[in-house]
C-alpha atoms as a PDB file:
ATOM      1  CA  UNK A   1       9.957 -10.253  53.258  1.00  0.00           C
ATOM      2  CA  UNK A   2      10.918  -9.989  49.804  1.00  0.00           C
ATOM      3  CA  UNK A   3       7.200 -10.393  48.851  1.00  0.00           C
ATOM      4  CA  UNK A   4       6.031  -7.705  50.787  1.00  0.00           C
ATOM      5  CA  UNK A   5       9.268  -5.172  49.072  1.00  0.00           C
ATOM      6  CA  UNK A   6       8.145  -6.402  45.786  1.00  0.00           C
ATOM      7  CA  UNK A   7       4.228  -5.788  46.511  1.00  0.00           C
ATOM      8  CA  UNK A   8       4.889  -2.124  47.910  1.00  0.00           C
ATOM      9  CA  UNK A   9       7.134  -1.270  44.869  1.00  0.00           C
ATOM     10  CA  UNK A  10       4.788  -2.250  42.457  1.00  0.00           C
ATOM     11  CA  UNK A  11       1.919  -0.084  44.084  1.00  0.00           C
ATOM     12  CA  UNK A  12       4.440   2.817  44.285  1.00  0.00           C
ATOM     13  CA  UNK A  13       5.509   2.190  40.393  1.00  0.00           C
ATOM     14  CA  UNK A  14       2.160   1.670  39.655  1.00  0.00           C
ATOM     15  CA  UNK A  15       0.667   5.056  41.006  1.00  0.00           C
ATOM     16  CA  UNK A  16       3.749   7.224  39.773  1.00  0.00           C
ATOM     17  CA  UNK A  17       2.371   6.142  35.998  1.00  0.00           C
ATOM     18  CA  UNK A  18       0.469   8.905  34.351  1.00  0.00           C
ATOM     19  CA  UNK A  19      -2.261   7.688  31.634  1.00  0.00           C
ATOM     20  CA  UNK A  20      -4.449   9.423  29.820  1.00  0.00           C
ATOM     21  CA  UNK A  21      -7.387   8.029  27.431  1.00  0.00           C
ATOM     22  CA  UNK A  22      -8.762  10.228  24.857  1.00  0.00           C
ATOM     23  CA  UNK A  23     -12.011   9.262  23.595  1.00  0.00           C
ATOM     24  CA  UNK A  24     -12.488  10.086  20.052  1.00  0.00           C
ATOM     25  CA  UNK A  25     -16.066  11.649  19.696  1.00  0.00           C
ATOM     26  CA  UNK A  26     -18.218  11.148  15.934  1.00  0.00           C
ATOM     27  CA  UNK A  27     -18.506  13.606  14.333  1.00  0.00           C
ATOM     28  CA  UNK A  28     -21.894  15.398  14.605  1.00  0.00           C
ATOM     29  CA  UNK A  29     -24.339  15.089  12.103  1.00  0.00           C
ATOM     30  CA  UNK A  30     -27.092  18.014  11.210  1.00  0.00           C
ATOM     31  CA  UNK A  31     -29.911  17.108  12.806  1.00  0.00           C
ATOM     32  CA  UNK A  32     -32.401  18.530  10.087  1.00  0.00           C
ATOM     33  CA  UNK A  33     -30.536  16.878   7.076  1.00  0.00           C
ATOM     34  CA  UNK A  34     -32.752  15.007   5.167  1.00  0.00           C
ATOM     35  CA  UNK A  35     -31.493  11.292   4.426  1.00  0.00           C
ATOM     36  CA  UNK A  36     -34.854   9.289   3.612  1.00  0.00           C
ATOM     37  CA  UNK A  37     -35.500   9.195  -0.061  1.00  0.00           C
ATOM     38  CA  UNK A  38     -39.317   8.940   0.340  1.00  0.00           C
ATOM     39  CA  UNK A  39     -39.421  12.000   2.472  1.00  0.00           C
ATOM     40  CA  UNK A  40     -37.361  13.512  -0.392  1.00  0.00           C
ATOM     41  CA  UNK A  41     -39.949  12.570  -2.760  1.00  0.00           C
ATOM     42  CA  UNK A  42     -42.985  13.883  -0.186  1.00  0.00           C
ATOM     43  CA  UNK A  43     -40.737  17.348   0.100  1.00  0.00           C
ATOM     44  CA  UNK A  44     -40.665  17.233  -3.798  1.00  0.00           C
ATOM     45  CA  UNK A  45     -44.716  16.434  -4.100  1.00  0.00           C
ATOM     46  CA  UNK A  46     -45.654  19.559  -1.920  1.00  0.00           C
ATOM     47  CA  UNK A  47     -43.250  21.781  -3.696  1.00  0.00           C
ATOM     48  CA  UNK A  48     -44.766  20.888  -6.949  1.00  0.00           C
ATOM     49  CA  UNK A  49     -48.263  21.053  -5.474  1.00  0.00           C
ATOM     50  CA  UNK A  50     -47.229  24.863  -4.023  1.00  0.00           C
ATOM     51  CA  UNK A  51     -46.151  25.454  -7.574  1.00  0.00           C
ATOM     52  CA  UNK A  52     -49.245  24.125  -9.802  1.00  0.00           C
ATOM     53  CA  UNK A  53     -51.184  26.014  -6.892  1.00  0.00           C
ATOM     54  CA  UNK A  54     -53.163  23.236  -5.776  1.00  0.00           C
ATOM     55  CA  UNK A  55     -51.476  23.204  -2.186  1.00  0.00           C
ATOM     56  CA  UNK A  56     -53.233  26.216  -0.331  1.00  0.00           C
ATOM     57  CA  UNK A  57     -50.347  27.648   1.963  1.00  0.00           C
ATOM     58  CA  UNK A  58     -52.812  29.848   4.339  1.00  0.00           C
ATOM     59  CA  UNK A  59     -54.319  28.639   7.416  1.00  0.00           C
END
């Protein structure tokens, strides 16, 4: 008998506890931010080759 009193209490103490979880996002990176250092360099290339004009920019 005393098994079964100290089963129900348990389930009665153990749905009268409230928890919460909060899950802690990361943070959000820009998408178009430019980390690679060669694509850097490519990025730096063109611009130089827009400047010196030997890139033609129309289609």
């Amino acid at each position: 008998m005393n098994k079964w009193l100290f089963l129900a209490l348990l389930a009665v103490g153990g749905c009268a506890n409230d928890f919460s979880f909060t899950i802690e996002q990361p943070p959000e990176e820009d998408p178009l931010e430019v980390k690679d250092p060669m694509s850097q360099d490519n990025e730096r290339i063109i611009e130089q080759a827009r400047d010196d004009g030997r890139l033609d920019t129309g289609f």
